[in-house]
PDB file of N, CA and C in Angstrom:
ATOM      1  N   UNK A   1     -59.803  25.107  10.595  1.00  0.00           N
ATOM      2  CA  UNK A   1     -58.728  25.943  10.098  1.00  0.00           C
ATOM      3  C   UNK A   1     -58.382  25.520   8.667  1.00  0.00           C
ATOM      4  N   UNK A   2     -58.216  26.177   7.901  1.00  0.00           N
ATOM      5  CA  UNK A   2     -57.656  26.399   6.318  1.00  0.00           C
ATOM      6  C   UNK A   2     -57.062  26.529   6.383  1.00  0.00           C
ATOM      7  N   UNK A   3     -55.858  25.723   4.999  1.00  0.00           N
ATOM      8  CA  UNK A   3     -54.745  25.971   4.561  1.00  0.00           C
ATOM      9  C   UNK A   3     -53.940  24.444   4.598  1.00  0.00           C
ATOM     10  N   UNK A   4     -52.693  24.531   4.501  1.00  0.00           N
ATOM     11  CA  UNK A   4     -52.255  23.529   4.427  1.00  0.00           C
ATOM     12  C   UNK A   4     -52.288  22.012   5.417  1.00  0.00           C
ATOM     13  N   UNK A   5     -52.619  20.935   5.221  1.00  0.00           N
ATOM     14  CA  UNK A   5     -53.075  19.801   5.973  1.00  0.00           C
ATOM     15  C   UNK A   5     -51.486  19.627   7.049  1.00  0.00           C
ATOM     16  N   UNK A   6     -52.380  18.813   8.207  1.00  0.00           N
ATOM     17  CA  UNK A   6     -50.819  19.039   9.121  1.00  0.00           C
ATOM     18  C   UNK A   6     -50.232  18.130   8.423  1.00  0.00           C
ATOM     19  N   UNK A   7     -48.978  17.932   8.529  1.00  0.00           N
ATOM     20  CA  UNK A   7     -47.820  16.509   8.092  1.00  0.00           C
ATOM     21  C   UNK A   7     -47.716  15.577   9.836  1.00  0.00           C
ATOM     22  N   UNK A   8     -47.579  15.082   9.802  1.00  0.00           N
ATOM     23  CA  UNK A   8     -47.090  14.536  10.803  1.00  0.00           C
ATOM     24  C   UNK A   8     -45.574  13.318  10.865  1.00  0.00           C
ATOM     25  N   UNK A   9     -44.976  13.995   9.735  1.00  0.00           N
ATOM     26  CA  UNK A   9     -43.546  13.507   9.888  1.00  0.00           C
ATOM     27  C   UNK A   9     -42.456  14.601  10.195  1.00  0.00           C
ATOM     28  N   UNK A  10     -41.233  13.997  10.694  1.00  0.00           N
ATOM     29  CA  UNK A  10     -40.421  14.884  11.309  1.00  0.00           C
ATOM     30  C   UNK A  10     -39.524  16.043  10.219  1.00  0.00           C
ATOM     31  N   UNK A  11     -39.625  16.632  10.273  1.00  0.00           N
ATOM     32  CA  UNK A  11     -39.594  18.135   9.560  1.00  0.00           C
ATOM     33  C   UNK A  11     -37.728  18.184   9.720  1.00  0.00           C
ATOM     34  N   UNK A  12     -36.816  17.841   8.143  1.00  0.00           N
ATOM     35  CA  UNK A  12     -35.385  18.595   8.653  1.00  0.00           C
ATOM     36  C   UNK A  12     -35.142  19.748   7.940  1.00  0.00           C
ATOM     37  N   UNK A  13     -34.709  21.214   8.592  1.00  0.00           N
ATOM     38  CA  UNK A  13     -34.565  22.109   7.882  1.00  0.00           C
ATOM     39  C   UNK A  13     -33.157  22.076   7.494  1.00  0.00           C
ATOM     40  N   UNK A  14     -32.797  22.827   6.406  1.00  0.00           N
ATOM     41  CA  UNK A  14     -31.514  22.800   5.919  1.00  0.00           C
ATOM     42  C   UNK A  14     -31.832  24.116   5.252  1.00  0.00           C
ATOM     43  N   UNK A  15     -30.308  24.695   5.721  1.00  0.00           N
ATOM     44  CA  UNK A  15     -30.599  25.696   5.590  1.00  0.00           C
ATOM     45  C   UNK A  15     -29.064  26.508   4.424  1.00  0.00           C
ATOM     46  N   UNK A  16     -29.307  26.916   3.606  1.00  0.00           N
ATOM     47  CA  UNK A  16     -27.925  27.292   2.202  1.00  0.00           C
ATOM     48  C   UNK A  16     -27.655  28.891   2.024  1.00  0.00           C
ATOM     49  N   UNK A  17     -26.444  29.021   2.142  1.00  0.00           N
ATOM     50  CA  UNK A  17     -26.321  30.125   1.980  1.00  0.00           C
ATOM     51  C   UNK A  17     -25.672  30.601   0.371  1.00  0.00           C
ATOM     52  N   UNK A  18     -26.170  30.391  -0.806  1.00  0.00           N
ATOM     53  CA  UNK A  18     -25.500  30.308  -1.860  1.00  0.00           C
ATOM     54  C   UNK A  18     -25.288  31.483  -2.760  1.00  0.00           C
ATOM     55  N   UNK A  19     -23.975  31.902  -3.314  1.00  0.00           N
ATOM     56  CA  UNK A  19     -23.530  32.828  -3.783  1.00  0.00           C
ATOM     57  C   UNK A  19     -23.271  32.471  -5.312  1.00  0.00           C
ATOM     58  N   UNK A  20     -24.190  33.130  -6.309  1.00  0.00           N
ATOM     59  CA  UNK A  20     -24.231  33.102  -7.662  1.00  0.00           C
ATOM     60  C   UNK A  20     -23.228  34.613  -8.068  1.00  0.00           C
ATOM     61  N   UNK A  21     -22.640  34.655  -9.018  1.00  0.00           N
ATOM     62  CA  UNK A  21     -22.075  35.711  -9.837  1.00  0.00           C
ATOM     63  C   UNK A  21     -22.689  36.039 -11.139  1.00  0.00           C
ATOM     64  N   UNK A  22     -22.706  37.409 -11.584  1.00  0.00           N
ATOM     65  CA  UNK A  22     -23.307  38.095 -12.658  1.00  0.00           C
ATOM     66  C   UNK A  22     -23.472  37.546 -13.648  1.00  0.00           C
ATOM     67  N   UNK A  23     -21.913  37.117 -14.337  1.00  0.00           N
ATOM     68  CA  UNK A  23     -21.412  37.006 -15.757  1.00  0.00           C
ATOM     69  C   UNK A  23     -21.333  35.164 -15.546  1.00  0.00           C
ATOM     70  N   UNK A  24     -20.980  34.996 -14.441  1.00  0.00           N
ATOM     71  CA  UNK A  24     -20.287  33.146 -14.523  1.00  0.00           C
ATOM     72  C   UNK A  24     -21.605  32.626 -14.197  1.00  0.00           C
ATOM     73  N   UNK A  25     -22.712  33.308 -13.803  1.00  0.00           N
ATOM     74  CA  UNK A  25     -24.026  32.467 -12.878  1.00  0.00           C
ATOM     75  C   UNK A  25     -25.390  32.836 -13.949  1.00  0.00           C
ATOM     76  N   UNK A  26     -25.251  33.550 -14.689  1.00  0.00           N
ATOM     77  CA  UNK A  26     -26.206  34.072 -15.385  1.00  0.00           C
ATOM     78  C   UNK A  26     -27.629  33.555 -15.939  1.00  0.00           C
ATOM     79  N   UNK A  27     -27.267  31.962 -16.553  1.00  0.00           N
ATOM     80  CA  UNK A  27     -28.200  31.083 -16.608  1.00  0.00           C
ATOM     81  C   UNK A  27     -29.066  30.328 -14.850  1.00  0.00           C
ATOM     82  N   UNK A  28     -28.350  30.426 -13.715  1.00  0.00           N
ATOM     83  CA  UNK A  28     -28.768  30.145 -12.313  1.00  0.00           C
ATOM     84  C   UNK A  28     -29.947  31.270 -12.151  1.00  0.00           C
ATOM     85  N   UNK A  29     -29.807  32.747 -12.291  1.00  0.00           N
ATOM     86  CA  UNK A  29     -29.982  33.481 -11.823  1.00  0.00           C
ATOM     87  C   UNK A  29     -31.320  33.895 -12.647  1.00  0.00           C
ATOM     88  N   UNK A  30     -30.892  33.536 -13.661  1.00  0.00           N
ATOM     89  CA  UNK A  30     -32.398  33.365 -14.204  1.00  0.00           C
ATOM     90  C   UNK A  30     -33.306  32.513 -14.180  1.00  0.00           C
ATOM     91  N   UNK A  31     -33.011  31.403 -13.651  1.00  0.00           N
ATOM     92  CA  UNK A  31     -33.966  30.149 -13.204  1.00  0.00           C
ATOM     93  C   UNK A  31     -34.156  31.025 -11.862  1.00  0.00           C
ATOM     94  N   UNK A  32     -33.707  31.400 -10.978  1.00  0.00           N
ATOM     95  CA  UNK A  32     -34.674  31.769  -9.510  1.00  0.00           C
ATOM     96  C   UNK A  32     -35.393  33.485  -9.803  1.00  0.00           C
ATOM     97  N   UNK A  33     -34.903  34.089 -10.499  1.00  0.00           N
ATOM     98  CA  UNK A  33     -35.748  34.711 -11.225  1.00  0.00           C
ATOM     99  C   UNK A  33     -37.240  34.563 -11.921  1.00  0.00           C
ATOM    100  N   UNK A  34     -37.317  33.481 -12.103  1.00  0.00           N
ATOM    101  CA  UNK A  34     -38.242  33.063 -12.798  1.00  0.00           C
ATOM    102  C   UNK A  34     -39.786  32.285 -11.674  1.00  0.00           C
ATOM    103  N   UNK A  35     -38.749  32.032 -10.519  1.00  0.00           N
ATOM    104  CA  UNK A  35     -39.464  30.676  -9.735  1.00  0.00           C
ATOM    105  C   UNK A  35     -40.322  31.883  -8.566  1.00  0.00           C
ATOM    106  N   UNK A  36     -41.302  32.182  -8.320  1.00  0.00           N
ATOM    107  CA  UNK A  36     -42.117  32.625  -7.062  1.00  0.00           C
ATOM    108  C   UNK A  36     -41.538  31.947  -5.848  1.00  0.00           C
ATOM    109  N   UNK A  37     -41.428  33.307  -4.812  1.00  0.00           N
ATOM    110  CA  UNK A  37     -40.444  32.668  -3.560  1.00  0.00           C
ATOM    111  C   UNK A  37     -41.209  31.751  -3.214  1.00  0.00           C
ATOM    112  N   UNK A  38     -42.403  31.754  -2.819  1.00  0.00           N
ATOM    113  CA  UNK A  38     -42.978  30.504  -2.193  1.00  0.00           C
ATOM    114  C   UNK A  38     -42.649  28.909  -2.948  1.00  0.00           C
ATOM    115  N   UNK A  39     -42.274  29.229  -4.368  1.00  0.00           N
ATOM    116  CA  UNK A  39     -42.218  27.695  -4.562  1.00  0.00           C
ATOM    117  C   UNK A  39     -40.674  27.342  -4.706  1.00  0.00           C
ATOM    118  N   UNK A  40     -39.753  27.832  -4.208  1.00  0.00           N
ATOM    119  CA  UNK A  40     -38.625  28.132  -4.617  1.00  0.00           C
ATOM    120  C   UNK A  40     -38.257  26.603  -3.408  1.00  0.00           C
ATOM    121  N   UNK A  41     -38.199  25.979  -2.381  1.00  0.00           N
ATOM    122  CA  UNK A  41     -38.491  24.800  -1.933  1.00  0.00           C
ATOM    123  C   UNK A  41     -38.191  23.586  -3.343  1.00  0.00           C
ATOM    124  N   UNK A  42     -39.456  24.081  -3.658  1.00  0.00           N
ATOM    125  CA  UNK A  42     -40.360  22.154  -4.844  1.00  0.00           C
ATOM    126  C   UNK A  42     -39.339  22.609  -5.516  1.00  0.00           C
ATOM    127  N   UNK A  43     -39.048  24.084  -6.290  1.00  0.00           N
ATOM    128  CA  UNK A  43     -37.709  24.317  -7.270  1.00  0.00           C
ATOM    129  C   UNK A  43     -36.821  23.490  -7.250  1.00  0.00           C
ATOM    130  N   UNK A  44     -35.958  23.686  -5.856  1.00  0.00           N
ATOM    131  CA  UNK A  44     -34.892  23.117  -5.872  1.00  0.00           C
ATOM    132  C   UNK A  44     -34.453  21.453  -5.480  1.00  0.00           C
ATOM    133  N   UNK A  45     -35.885  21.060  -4.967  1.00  0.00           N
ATOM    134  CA  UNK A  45     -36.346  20.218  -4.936  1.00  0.00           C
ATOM    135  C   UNK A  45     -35.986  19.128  -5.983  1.00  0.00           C
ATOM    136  N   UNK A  46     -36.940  19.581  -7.044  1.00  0.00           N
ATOM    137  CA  UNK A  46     -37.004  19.051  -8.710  1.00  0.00           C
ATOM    138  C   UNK A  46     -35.366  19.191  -8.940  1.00  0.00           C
ATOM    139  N   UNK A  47     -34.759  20.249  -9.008  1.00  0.00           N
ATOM    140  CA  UNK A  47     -33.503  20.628  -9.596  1.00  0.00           C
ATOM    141  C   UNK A  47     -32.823  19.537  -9.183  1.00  0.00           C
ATOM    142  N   UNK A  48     -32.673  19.719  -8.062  1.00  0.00           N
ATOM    143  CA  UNK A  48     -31.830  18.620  -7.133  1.00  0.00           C
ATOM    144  C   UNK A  48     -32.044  17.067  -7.798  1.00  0.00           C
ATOM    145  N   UNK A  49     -33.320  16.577  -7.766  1.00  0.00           N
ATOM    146  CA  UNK A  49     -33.278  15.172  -7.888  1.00  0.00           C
ATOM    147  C   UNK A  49     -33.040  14.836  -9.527  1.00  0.00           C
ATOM    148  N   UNK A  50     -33.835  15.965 -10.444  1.00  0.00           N
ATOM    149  CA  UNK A  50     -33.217  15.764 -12.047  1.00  0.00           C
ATOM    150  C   UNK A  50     -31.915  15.834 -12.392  1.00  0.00           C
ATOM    151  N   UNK A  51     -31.259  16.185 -11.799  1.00  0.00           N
ATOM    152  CA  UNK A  51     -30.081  15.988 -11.919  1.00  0.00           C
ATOM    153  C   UNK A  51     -29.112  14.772 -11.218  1.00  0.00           C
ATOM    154  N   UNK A  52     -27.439  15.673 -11.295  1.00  0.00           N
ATOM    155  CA  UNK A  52     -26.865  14.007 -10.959  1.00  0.00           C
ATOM    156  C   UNK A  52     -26.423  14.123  -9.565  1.00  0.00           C
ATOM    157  N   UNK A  53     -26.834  15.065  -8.469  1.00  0.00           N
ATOM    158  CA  UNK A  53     -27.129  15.495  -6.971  1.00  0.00           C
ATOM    159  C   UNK A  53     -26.994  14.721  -6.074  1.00  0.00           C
ATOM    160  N   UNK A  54     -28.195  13.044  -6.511  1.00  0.00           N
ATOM    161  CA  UNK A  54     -28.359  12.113  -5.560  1.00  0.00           C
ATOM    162  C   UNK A  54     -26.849  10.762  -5.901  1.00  0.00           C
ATOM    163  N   UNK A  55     -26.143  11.335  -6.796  1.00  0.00           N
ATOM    164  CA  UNK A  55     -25.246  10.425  -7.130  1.00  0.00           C
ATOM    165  C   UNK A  55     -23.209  11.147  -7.192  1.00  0.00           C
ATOM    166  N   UNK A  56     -23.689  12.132  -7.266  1.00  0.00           N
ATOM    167  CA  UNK A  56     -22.316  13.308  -6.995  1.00  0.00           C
ATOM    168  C   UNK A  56     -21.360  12.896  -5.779  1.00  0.00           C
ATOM    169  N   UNK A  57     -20.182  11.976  -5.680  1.00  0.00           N
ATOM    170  CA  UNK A  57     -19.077  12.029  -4.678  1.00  0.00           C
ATOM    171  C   UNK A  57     -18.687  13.014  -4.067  1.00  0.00           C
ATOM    172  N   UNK A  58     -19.351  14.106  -2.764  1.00  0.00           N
ATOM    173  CA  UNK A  58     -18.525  15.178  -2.075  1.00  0.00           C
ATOM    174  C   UNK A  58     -17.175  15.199  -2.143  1.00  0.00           C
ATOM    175  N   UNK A  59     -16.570  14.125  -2.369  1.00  0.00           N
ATOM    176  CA  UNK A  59     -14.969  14.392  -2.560  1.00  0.00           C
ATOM    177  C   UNK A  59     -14.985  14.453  -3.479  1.00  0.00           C
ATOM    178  N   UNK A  60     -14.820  14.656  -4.523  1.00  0.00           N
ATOM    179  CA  UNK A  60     -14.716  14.475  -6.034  1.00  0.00           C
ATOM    180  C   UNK A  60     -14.661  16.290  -6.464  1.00  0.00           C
ATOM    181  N   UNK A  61     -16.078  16.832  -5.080  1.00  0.00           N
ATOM    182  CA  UNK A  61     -16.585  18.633  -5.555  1.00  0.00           C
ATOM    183  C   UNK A  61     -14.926  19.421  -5.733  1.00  0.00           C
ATOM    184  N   UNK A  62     -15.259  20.633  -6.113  1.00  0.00           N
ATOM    185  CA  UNK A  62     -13.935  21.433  -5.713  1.00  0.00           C
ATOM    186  C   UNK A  62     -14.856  22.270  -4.374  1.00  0.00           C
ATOM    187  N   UNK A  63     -13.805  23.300  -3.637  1.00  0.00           N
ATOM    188  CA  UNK A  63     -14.141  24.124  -2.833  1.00  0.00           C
ATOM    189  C   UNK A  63     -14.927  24.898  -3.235  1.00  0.00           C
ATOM    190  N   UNK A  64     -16.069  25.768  -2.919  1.00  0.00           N
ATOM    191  CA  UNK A  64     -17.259  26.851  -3.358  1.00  0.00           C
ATOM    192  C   UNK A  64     -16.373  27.886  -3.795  1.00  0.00           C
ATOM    193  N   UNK A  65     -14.994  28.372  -2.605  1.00  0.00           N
ATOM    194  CA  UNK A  65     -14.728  29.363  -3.539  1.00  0.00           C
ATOM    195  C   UNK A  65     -13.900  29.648  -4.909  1.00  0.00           C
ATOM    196  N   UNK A  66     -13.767  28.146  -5.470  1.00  0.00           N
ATOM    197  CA  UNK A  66     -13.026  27.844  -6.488  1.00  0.00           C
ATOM    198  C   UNK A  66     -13.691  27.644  -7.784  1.00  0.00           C
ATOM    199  N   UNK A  67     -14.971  27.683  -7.602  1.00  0.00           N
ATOM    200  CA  UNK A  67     -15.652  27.343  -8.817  1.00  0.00           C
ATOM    201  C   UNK A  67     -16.408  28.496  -9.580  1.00  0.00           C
ATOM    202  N   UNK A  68     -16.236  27.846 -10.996  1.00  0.00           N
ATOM    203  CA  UNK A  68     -16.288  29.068 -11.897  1.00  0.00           C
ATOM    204  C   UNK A  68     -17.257  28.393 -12.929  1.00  0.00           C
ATOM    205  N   UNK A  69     -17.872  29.056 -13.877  1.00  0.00           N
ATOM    206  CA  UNK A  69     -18.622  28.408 -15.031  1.00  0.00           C
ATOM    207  C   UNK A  69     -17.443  27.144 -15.423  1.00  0.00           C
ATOM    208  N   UNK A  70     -16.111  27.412 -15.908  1.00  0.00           N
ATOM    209  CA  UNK A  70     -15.508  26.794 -17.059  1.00  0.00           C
ATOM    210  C   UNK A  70     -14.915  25.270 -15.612  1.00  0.00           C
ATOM    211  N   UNK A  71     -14.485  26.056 -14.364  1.00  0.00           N
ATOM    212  CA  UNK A  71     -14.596  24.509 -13.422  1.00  0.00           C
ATOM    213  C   UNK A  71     -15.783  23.387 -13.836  1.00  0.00           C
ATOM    214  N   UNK A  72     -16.893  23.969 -13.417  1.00  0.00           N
ATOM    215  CA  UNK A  72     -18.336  23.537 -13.213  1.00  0.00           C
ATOM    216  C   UNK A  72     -18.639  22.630 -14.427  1.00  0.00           C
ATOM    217  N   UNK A  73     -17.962  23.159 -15.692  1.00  0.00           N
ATOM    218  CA  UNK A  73     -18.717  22.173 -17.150  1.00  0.00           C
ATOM    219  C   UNK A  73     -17.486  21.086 -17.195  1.00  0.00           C
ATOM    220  N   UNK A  74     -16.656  21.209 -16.712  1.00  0.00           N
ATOM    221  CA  UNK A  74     -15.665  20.174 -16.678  1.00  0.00           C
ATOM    222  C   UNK A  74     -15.717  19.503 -15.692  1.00  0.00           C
ATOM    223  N   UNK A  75     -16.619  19.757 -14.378  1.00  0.00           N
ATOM    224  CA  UNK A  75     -16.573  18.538 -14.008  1.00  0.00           C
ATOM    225  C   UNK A  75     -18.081  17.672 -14.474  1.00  0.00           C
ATOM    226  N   UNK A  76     -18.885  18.531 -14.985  1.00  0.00           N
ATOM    227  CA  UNK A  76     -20.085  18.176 -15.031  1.00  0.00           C
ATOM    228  C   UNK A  76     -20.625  16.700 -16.620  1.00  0.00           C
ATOM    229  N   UNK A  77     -19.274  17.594 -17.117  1.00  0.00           N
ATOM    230  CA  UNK A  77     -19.022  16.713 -18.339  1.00  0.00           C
ATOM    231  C   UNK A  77     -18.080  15.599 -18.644  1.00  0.00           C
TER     232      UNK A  77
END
């Protein structure tokens, strides 16, 4: 059989339901625009670890439905 080799480690799915906006998300929306669904995984993958993701305090976030471009660069900065 062809195609991808088996893995034989334990597989966790996680699964996101994420809501970008027009005008406040514009630069997001063009990065998954850009990415082929199939690799959209390694995408966020990369995204995730180049950034500051693996080091970000969950308490520290605001709520999803509170955040806006001008939230987001203030906390980011």
């Amino acid at each position: 059989m062809a195609g991808r080799p088996r893995l034989f480690q334990r597989v966790i799915h996680i699964h996101v339901h994420l809501r970008l906006y027009e005008e406040q998300d514009e630069d997001l929306l063009a990065a998954f625009q850009r990415v082929p669904r199939r690799k959209l995984s390694g995408f966020l993958k990369v995204a995730l670890r180049s950034g500051n993701a693996l080091v970000i305090n969950p308490d520290s976030l605001p709520e999803d439905d509170s955040l806006s471009q001008e939230s987001m660069d203030a906390f980011l900065h």
